[in-house]
C-alpha atoms as a PDB file:
ATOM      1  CA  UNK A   1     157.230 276.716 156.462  1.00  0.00           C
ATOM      2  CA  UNK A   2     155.431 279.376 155.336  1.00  0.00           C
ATOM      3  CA  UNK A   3     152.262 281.350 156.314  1.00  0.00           C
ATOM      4  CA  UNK A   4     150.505 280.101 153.431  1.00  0.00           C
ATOM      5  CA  UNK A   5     151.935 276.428 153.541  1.00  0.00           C
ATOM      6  CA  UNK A   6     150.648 276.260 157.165  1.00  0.00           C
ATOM      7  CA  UNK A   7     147.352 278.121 156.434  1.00  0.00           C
ATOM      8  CA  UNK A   8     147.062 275.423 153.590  1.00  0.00           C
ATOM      9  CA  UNK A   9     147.782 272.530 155.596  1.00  0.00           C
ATOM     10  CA  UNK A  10     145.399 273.405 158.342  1.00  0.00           C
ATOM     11  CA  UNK A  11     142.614 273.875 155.606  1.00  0.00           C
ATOM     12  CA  UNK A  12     142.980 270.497 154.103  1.00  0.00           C
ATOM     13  CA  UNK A  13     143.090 268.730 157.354  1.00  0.00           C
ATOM     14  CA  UNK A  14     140.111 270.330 158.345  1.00  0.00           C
ATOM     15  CA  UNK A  15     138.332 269.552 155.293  1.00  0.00           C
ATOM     16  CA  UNK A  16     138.944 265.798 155.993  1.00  0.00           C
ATOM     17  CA  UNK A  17     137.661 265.975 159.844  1.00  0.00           C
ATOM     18  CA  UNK A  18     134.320 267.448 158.161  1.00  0.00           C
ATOM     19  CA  UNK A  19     134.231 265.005 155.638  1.00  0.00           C
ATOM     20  CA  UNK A  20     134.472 262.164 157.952  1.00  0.00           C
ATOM     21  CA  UNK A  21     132.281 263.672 160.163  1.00  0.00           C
ATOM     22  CA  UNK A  22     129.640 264.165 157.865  1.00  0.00           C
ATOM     23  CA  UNK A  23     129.811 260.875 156.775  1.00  0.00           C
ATOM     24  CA  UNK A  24     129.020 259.532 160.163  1.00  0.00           C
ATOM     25  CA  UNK A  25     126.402 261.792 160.449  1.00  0.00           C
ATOM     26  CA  UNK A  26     124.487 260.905 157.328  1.00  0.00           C
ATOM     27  CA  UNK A  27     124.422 257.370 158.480  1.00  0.00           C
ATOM     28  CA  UNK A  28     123.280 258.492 161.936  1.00  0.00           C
ATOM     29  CA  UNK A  29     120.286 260.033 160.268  1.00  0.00           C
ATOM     30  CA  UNK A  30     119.701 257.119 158.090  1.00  0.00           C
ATOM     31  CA  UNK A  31     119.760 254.793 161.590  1.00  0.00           C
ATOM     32  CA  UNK A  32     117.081 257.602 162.783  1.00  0.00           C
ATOM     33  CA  UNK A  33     115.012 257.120 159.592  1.00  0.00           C
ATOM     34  CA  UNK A  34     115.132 253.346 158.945  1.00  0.00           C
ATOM     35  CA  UNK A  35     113.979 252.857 163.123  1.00  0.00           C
ATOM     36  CA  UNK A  36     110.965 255.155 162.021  1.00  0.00           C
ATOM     37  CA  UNK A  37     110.018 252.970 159.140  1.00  0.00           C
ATOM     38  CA  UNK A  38     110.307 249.584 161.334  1.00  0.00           C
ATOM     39  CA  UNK A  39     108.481 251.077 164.522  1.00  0.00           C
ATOM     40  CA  UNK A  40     105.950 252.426 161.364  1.00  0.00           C
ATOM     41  CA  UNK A  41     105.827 249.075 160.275  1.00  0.00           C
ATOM     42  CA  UNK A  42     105.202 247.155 163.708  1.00  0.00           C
ATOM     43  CA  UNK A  43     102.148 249.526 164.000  1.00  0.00           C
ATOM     44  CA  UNK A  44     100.592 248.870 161.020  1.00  0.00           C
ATOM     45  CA  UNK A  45     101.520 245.096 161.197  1.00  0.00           C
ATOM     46  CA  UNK A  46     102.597 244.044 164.804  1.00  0.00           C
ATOM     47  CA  UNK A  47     102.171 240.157 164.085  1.00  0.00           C
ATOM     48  CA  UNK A  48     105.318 240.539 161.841  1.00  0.00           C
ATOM     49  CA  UNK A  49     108.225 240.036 163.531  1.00  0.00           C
ATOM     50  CA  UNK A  50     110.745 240.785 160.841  1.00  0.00           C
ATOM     51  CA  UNK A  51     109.874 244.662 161.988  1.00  0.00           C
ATOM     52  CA  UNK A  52     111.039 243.844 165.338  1.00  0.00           C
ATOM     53  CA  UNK A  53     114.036 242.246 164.217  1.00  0.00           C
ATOM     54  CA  UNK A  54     115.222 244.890 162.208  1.00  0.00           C
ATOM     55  CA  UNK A  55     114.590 247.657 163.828  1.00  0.00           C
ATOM     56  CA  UNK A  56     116.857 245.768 166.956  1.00  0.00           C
ATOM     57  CA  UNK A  57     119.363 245.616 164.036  1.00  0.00           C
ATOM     58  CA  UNK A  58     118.990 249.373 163.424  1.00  0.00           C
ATOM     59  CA  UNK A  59     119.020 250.226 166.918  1.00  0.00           C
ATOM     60  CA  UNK A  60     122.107 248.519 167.690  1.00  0.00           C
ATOM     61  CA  UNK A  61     124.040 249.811 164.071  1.00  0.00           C
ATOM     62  CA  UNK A  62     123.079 253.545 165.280  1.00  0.00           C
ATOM     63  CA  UNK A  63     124.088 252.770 169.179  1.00  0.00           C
ATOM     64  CA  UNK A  64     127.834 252.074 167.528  1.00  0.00           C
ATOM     65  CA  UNK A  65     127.530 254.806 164.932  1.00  0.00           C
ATOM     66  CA  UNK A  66     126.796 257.552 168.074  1.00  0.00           C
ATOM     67  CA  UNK A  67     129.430 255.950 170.068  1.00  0.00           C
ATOM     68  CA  UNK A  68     131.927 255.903 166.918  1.00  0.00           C
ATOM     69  CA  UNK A  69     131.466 259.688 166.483  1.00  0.00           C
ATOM     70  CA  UNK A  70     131.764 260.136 169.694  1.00  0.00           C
ATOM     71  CA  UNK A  71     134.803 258.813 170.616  1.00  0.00           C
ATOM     72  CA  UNK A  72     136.138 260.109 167.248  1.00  0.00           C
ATOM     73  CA  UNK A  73     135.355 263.523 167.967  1.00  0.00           C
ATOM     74  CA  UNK A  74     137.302 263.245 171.223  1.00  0.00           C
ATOM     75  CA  UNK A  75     140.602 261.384 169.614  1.00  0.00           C
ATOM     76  CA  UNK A  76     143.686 262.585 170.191  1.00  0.00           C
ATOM     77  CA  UNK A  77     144.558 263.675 166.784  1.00  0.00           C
ATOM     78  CA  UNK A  78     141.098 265.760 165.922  1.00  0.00           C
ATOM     79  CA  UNK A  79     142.042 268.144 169.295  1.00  0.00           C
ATOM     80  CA  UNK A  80     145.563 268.383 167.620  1.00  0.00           C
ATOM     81  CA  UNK A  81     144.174 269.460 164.117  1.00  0.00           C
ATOM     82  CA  UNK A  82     141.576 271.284 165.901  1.00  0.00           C
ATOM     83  CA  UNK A  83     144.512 273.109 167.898  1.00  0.00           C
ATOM     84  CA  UNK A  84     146.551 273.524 165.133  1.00  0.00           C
ATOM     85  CA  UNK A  85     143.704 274.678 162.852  1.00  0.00           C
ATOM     86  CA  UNK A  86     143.304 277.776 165.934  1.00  0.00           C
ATOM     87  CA  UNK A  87     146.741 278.376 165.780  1.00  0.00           C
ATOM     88  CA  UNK A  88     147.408 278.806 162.190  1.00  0.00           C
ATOM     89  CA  UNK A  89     143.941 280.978 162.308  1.00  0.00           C
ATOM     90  CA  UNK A  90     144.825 283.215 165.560  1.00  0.00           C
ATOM     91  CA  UNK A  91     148.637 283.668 164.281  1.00  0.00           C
ATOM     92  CA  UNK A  92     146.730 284.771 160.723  1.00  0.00           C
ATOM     93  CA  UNK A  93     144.479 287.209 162.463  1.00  0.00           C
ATOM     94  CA  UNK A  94     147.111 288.516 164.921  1.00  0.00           C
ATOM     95  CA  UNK A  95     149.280 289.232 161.486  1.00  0.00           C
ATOM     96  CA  UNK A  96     146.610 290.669 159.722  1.00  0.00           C
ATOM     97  CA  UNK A  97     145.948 293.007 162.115  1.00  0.00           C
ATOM     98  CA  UNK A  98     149.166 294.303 162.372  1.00  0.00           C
ATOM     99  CA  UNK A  99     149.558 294.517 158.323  1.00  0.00           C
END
């Protein structure tokens, strides 16, 4: 396969780890802003208990979402495109610098 090919490959995969990761991470930060609202919402109204409820409902929905990314990040195939992302870059820039 060629330079290129592998160069290619690499790219795409690594555009699909970011994509999924920033996925993940935009519902983190919505768990983050919809506990704000609720705890914002038991202060202004603490005889409510709906607040409570849902921000236990957010709490737990952002405890999986951290623990999701998390063990996603640490999956065997992300280190392999992650290594094999390196690779394809190091062998470019030791070929470069030799061109």
């Amino acid at each position: 396969m060629s330079i290129g090919k592998k160069l290619n490959m690499s790219f795409m995969l690594f555009i699909i780890l970011l994509t999924v990761s920033l996925l993940l991470i935009k519902e983190i930060r919505f768990g983050f802003t919809d506990q704000e609202v609720y705890i914002n919402s038991m202060i202004l109204n603490p005889i409510l208990e709906t607040n409570k409820e849902q921000l236990l409902i957010s709490a737990a929905e952002l405890d999986k979402n951290l623990i999701k990314l998390k063990d996603y990040l640490e999956t065997k195939e992300i280190k392999d495109w992650w290594q094999q992302l390196n690779e394809s870059n190091q062998y470019f820039n030791d070929n470069g610098k030799h061109n």
